[in-house]
C-alpha atoms as a PDB file:
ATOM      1  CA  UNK A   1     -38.719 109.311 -20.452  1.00  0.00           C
ATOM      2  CA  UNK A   2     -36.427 109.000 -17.708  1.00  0.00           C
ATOM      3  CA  UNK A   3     -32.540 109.267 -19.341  1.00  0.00           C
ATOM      4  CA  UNK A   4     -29.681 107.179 -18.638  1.00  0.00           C
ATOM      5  CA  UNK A   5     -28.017 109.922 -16.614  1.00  0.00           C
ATOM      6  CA  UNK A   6     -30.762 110.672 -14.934  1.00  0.00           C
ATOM      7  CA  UNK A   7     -30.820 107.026 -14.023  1.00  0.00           C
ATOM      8  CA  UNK A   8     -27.368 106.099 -12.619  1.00  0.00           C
ATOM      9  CA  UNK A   9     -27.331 109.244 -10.655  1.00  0.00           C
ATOM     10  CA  UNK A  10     -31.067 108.785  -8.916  1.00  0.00           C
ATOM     11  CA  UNK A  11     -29.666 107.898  -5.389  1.00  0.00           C
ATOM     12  CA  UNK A  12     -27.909 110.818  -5.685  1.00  0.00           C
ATOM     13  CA  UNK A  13     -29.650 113.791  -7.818  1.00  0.00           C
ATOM     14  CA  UNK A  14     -27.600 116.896  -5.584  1.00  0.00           C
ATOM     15  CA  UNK A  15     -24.016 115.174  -7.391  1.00  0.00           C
ATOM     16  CA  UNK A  16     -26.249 115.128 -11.283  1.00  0.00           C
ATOM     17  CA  UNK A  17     -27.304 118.646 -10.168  1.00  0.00           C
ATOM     18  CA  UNK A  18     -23.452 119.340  -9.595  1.00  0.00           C
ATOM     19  CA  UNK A  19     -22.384 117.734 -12.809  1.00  0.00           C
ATOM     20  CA  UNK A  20     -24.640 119.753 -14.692  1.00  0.00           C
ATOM     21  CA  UNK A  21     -23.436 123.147 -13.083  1.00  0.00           C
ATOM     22  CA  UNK A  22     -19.530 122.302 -13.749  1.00  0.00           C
ATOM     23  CA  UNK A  23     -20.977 121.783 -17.029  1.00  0.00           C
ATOM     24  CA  UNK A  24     -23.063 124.871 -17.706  1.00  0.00           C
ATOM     25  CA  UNK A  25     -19.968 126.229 -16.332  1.00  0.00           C
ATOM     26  CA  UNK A  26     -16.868 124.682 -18.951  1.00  0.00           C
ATOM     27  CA  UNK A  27     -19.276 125.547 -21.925  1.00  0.00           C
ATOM     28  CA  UNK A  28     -19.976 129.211 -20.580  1.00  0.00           C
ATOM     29  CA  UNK A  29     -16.037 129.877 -21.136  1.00  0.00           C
ATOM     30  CA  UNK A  30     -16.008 128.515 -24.881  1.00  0.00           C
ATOM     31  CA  UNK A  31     -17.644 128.918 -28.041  1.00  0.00           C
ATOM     32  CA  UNK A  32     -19.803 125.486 -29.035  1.00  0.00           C
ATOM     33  CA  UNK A  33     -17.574 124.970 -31.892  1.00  0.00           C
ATOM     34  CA  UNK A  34     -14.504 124.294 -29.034  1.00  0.00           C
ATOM     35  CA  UNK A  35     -16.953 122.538 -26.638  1.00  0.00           C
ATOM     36  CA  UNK A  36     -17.653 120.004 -28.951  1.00  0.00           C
ATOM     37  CA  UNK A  37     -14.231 119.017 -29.961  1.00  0.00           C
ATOM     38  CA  UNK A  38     -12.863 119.346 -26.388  1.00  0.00           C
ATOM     39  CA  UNK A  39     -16.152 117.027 -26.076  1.00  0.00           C
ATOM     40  CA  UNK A  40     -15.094 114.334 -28.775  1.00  0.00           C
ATOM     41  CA  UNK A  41     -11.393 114.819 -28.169  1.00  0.00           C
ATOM     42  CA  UNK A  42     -12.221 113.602 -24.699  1.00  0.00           C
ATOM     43  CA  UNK A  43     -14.342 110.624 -25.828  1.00  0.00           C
ATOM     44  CA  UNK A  44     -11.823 109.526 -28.139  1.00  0.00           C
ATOM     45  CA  UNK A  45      -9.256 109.549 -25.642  1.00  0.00           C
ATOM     46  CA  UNK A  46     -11.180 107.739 -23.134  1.00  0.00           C
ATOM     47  CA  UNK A  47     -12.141 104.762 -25.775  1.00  0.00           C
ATOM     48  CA  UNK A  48      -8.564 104.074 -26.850  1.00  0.00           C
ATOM     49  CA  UNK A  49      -7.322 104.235 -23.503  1.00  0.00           C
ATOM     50  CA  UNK A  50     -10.290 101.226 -22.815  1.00  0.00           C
ATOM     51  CA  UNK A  51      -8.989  99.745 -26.477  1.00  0.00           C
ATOM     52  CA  UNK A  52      -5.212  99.721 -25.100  1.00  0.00           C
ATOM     53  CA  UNK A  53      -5.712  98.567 -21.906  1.00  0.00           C
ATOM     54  CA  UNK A  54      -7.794  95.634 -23.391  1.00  0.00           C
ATOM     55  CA  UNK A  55      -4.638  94.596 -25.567  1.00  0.00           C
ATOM     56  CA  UNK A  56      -2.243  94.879 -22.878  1.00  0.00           C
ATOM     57  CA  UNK A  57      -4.288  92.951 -20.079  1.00  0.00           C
ATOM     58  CA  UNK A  58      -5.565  90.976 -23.254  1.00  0.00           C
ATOM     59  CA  UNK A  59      -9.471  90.783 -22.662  1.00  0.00           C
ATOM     60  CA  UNK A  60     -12.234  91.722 -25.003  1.00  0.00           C
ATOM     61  CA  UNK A  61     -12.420  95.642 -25.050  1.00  0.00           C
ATOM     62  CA  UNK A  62     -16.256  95.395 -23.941  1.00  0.00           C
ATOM     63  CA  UNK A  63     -14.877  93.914 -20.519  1.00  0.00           C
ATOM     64  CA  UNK A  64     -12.779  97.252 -20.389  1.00  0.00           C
END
């Protein structure tokens, strides 16, 4: 089963091989514990800055 990031990166597989050595790479230098929360702070972050910009342009927040 062929995964969504394997997917939007198919044209390109050398920049998903990239990705997932900066990866490898940021969780090498932290426990998983820190990883994940650097991981969900980061997610968080990015929806509410979506969720903001949606009220201030005023559009729906999927169009974000």
């Amino acid at each position: 089963m062929v995964t969504n990031d394997e997917r939007a990166f198919a044209e390109r597989p050398e920049v998903y091989a990239a990705r997932g050595e900066l990866n490898g790479a940021i969780k090498a230098g932290m426990d998983l514990r820190r990883y994940e929360l650097v991981t969900l702070a980061a997610a968080a972050r990015c929806f509410f800055s979506k969720t903001l910009d949606a009220l201030v342009v005023d559009r729906p927040i999927a169009d974000a």
